[in-house]
N, C-alpha and C. Protein backbone atom coordinates (compact mmCIF):
# COMPACT_ATOMS: atom_id res chain seq x y z
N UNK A 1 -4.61 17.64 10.44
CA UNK A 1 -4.66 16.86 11.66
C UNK A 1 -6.11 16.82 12.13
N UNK A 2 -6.27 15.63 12.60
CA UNK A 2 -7.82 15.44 12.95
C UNK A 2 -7.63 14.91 14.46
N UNK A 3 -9.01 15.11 15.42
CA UNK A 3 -8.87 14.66 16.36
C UNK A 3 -10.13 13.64 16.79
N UNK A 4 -10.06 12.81 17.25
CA UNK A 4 -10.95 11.76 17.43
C UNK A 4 -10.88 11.66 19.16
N UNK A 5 -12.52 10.99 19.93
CA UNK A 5 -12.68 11.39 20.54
C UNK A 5 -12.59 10.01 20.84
N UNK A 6 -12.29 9.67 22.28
CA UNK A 6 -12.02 8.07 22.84
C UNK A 6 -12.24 7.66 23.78
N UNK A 7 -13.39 8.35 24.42
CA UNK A 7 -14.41 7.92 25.73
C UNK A 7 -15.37 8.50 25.30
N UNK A 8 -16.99 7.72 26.24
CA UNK A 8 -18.15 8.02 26.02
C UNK A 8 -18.43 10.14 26.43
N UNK A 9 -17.33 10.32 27.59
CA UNK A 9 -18.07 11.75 28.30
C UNK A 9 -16.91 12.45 27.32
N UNK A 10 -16.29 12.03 26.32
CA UNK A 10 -15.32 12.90 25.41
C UNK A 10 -14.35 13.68 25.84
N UNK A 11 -13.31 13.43 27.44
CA UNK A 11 -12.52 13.97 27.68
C UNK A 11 -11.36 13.72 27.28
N UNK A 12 -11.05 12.51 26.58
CA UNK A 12 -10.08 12.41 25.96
C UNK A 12 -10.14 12.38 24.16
N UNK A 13 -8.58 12.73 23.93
CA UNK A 13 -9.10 12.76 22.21
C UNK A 13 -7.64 11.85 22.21
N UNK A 14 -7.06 11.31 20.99
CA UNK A 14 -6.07 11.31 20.05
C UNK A 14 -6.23 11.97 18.29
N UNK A 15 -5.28 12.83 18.13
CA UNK A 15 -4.64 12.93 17.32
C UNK A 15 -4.46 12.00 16.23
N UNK A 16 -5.23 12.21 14.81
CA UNK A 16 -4.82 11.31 14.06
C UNK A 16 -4.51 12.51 12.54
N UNK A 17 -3.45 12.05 11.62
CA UNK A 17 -2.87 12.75 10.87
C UNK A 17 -2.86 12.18 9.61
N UNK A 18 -3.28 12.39 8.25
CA UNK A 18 -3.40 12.32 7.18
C UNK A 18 -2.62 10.79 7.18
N UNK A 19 -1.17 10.97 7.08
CA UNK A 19 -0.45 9.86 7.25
C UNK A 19 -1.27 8.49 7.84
N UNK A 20 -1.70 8.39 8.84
CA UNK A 20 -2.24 7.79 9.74
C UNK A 20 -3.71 6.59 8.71
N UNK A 21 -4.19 7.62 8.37
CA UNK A 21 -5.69 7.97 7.69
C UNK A 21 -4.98 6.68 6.44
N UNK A 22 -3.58 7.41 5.72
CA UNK A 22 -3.18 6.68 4.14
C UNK A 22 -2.65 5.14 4.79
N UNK A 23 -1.96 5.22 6.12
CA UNK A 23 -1.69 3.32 6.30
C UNK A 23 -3.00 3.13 6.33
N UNK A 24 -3.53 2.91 7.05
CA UNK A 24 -4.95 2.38 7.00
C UNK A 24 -5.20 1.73 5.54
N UNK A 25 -5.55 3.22 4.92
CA UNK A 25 -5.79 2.48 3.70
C UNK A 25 -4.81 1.54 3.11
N UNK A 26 -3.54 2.01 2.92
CA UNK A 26 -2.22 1.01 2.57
C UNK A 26 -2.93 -0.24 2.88
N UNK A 27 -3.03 -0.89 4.00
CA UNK A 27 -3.11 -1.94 4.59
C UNK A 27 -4.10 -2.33 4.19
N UNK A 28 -5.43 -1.79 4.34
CA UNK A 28 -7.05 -1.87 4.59
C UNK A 28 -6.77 -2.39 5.99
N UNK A 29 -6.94 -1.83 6.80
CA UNK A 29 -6.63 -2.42 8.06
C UNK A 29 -8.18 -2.04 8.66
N UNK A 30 -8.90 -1.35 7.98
CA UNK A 30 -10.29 -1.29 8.66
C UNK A 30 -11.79 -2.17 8.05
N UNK A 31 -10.85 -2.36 6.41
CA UNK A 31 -11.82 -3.01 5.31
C UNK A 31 -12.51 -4.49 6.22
N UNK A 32 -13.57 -4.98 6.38
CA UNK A 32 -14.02 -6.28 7.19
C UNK A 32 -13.89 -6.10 8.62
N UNK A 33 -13.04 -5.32 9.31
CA UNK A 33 -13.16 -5.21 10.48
C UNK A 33 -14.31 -5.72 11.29
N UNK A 34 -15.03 -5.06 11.05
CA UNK A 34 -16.25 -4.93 11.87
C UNK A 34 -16.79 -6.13 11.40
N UNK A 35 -17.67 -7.07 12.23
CA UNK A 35 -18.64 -8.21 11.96
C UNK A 35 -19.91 -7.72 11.16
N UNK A 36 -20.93 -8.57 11.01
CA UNK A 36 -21.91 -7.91 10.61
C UNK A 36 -22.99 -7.43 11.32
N UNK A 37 -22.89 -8.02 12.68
CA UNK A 37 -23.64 -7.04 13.66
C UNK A 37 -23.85 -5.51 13.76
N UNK A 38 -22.42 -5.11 12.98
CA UNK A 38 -21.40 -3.73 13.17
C UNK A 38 -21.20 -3.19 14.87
N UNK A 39 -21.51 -3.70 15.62
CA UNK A 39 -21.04 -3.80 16.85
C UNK A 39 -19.48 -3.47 16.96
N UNK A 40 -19.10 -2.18 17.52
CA UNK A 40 -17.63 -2.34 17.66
C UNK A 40 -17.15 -2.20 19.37
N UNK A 41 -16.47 -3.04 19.66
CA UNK A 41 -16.49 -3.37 21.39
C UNK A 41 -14.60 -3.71 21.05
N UNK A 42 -14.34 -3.67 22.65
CA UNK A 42 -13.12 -4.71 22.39
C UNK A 42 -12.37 -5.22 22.22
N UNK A 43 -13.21 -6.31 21.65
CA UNK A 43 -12.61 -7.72 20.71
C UNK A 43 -12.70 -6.98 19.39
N UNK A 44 -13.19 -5.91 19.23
CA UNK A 44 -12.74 -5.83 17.39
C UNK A 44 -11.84 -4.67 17.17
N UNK A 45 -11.17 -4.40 18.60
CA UNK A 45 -9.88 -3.41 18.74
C UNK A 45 -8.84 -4.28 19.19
N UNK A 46 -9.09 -5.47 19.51
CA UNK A 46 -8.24 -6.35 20.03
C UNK A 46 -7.61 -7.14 18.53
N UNK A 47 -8.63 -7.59 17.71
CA UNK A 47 -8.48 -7.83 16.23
C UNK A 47 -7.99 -6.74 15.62
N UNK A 48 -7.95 -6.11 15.79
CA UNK A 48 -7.74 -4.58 15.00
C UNK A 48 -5.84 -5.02 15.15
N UNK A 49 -5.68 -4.75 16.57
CA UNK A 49 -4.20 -4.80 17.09
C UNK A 49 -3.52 -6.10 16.29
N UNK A 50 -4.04 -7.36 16.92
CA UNK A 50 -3.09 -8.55 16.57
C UNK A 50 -3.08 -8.84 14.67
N UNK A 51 -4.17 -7.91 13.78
CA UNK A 51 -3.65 -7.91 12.44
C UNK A 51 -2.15 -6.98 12.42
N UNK A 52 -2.30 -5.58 13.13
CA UNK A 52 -1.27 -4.91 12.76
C UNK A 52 0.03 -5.90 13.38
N UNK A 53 -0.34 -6.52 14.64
CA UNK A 53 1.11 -7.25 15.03
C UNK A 53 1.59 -8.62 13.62
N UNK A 54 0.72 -8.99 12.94
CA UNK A 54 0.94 -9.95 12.39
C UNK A 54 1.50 -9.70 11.13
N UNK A 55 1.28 -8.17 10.69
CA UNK A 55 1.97 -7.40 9.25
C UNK A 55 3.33 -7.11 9.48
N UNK A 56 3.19 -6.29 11.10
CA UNK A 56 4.80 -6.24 11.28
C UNK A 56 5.99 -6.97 11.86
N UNK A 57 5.12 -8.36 12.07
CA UNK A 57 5.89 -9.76 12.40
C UNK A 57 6.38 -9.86 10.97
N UNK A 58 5.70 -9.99 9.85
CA UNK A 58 5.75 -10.73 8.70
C UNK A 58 6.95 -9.50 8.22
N UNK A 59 6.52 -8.43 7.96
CA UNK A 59 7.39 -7.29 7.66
C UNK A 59 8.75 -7.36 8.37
N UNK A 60 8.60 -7.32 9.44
CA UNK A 60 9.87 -7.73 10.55
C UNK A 60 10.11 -5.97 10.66
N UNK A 61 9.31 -5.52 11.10
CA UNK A 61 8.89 -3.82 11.77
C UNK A 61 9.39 -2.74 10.86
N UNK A 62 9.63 -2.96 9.28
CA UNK A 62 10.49 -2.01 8.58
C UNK A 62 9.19 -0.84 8.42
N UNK A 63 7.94 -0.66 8.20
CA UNK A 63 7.01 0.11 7.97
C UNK A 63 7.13 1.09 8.87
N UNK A 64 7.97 2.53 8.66
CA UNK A 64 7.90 3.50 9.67
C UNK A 64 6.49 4.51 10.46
N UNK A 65 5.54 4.67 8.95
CA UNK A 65 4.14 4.72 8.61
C UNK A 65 3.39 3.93 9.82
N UNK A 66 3.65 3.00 9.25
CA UNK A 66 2.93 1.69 10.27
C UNK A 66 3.30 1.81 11.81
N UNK A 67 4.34 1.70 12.12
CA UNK A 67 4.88 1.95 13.37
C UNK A 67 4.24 3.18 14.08
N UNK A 68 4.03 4.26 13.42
CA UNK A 68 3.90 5.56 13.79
C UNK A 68 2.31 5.40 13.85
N UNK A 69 1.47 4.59 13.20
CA UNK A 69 -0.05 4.73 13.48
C UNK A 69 0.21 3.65 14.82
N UNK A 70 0.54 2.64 14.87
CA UNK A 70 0.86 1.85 16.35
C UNK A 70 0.87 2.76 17.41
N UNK A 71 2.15 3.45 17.41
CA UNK A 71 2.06 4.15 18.67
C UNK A 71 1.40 5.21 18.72
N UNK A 72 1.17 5.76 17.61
CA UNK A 72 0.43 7.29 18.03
C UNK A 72 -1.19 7.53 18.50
N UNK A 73 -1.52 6.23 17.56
CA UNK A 73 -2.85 5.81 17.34
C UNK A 73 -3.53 4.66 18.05
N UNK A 74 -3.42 3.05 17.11
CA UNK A 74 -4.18 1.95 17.81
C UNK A 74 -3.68 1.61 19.19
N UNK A 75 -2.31 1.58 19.54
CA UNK A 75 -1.88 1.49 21.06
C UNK A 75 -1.95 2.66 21.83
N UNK A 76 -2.85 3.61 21.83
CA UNK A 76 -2.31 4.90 23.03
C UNK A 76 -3.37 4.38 23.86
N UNK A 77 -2.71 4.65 24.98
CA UNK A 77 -3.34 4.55 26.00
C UNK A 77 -4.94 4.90 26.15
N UNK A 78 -5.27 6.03 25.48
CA UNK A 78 -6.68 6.48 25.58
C UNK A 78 -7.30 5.91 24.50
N UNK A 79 -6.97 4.88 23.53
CA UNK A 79 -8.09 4.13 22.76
C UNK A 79 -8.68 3.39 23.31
N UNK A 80 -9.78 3.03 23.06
CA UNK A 80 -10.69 2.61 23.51
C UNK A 80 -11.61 1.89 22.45
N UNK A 81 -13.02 1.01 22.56
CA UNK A 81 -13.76 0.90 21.73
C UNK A 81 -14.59 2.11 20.78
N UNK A 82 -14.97 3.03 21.60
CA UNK A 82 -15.03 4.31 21.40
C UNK A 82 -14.37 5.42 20.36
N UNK A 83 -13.02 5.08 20.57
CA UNK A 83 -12.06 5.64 19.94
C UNK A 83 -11.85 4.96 18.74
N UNK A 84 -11.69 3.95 18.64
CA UNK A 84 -12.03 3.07 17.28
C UNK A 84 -13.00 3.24 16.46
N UNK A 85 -14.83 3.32 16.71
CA UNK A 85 -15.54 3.61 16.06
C UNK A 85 -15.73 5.17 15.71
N UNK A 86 -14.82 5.66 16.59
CA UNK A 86 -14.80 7.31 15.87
C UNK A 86 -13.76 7.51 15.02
N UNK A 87 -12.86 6.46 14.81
CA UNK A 87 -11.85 6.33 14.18
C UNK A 87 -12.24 5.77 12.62
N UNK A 88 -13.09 5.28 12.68
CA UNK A 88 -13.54 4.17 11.55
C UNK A 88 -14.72 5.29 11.08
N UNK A 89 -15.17 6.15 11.55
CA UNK A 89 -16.26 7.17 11.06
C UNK A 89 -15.38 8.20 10.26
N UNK A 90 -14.32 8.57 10.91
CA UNK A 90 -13.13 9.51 10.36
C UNK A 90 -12.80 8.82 9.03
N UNK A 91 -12.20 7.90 8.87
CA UNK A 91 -11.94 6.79 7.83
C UNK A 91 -12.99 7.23 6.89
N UNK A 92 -14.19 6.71 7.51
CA UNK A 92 -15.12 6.68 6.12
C UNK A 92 -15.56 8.08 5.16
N UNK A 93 -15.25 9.42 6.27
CA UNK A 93 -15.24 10.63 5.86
C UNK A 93 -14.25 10.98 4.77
N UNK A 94 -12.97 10.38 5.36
CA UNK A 94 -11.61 11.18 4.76
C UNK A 94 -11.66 10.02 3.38
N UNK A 95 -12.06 9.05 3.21
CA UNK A 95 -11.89 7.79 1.95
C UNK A 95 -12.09 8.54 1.46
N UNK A 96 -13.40 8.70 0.40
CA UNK A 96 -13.54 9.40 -0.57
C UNK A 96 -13.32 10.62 -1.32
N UNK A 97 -12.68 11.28 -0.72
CA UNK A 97 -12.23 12.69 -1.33
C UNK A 97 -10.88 12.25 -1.39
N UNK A 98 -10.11 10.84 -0.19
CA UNK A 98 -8.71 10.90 -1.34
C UNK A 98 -8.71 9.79 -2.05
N UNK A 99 -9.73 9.40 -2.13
CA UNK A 99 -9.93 7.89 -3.27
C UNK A 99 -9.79 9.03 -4.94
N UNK A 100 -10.56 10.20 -4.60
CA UNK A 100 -10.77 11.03 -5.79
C UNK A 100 -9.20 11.59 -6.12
N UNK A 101 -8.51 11.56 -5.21
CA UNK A 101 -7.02 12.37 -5.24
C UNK A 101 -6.09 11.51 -6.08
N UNK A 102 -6.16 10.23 -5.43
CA UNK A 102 -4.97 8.78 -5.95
C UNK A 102 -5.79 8.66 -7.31
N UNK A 103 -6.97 8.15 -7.76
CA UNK A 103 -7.66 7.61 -8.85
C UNK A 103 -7.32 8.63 -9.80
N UNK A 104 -7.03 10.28 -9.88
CA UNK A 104 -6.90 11.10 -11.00
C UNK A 104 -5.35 10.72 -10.98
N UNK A 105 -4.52 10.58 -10.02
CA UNK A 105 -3.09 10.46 -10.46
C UNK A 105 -2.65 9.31 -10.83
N UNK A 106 -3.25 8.35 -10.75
CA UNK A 106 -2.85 6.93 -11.63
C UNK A 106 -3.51 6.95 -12.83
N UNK A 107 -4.41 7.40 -13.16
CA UNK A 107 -4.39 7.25 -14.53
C UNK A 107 -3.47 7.99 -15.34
N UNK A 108 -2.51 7.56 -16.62
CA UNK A 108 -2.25 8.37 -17.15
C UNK A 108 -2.78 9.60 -18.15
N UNK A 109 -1.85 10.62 -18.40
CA UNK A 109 -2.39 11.58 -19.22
C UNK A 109 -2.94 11.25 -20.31
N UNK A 110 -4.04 11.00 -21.32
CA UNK A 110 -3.87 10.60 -22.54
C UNK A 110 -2.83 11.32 -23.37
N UNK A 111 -2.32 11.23 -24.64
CA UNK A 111 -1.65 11.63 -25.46
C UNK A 111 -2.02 12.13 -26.51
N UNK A 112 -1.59 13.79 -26.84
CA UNK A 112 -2.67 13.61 -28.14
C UNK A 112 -1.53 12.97 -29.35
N UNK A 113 -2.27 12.33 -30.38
CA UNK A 113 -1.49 11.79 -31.72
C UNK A 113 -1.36 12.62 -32.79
């Protein structure tokens, strides 16, 4: 469990949990996010939201995963712009060590002949 911080004076945090961390990736729900300014305000938590509403329109809300980063995460009350770009720093920490986790278990074993 990780905690991310979601105001500038850091009195509030949310809770974000491995689970949380793998929709993301599932989705790429953070991949392009950001413009190229990298400016994150907002409007690119506001985009952030109406992609996830538009997966689980299309889905028709079966993603329990998904649901559970909604409420626990991009809708709590204490996100913020703030909370997003500490969210998206977390992201970029936790990628690569489980990019290394999934990439050894999809390949298969070779065989010896």
């Amino acid at each position: 469990m990780y905690k991310i911080v979601t105001n500038q004076s850091g009195t509030r945090t949310i809770e974000v949990s491995d689970t949380h961390l793998e929709t993301l990736q599932r989705y790429q729900l953070l991949d392009q996010l950001v413009g190229s300014n990298g400016i994150i305000d907002e409007g690119v938590l506001d985009k952030l939201k109406l992609t996830i509403r538009s997966i689980l329109s299309n889905e028709g809300g079966s993603d329990k995963n998904l649901l559970d980063l909604c409420f626990d995460v991009i809708y709590h009350s204490n996100m913020k712009a703030t909370g997003l770009s500490n969210l998206i720093a977390l992201y970029r920490q936790w990628e690569p060590e489980h990019m290394k986790d999934t990439t050894s278990e999809e390949q298969p074993e070779p065989t010896a002949e």
